[in-house]
Protein backbone atom coordinates (compact mmCIF):
# COMPACT_ATOMS: atom_id res chain seq x y z
CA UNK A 1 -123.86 134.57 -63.54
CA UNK A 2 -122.25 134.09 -67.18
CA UNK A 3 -123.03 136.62 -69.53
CA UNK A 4 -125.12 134.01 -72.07
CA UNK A 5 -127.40 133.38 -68.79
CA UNK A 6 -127.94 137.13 -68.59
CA UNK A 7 -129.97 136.81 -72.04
CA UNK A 8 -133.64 135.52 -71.76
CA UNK A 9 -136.69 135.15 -74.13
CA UNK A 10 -140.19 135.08 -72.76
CA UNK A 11 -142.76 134.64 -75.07
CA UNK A 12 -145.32 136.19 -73.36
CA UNK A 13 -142.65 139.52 -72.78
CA UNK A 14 -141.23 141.88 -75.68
CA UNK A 15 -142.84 139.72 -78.88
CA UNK A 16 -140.04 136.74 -77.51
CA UNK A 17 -137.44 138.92 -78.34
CA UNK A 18 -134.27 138.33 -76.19
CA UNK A 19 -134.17 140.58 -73.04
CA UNK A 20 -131.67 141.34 -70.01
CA UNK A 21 -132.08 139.20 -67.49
CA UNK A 22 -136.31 139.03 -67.86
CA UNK A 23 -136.55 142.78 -67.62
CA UNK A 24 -138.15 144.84 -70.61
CA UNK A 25 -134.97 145.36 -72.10
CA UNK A 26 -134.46 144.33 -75.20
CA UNK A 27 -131.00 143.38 -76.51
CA UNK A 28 -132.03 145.18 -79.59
CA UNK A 29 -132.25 148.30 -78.00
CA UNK A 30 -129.19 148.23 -76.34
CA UNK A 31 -127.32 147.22 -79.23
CA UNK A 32 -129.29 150.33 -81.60
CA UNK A 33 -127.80 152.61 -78.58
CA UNK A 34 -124.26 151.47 -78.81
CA UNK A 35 -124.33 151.76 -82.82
CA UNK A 36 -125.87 155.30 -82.17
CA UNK A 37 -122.81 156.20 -80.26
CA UNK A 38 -124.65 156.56 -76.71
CA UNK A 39 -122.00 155.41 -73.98
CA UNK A 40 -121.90 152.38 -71.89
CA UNK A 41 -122.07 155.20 -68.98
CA UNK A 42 -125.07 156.98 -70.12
CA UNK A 43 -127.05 153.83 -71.02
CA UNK A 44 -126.26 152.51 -67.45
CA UNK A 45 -127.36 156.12 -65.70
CA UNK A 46 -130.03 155.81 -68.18
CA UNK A 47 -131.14 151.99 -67.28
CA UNK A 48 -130.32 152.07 -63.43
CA UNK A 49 -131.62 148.28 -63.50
CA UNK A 50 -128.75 147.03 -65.67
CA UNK A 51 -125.14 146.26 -65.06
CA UNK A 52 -122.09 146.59 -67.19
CA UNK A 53 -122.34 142.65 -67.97
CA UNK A 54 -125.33 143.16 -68.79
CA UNK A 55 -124.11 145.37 -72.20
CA UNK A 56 -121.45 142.81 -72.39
CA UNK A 57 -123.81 140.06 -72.83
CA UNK A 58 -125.64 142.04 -75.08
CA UNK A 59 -122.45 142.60 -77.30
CA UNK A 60 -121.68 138.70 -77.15
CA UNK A 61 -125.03 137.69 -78.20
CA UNK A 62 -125.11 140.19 -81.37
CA UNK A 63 -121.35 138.61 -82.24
CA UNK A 64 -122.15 134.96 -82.16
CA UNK A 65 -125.74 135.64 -84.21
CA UNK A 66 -123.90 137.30 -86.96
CA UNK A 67 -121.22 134.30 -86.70
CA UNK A 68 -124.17 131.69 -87.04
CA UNK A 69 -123.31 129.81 -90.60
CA UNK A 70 -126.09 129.09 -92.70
CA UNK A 71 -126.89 125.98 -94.76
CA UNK A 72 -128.12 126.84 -97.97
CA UNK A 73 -130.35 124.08 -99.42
């Protein structure tokens, strides 16, 4: 699995927000965790479900949203 595959959005799940791989994990949250200086360890003992590229993902999809250029009109 690529890591842009591991990043879903279910409307019905989470207000749409993206997610890990359909779980109730929100790429938000992993991404406030990281900033707050929790480990990739701890969030993994914390979140048995997830993997490693699952945080990866998570850090790919926050890069190429800030990256996104805007058209101003």
């Amino acid at each position: 699995m690529n890591l842009e595959a591991r990043i879903t959005y279910n409307p019905l799940q989470c207000g749409g927000k993206p997610c890990v791989r359909n779980m109730r994990i929100r790429v938000s949250d992993i991404l406030q965790m990281l900033g707050e200086g929790v480990s990739t360890e701890e969030i993994l003992q914390d979140f048995p479900d997830l993997e490693l590229q699952d945080i990866q993902a998570c850090l790919l999809y926050a890069a190429r949203r800030v990256n996104l250029e805007r058209l101003a009109a």
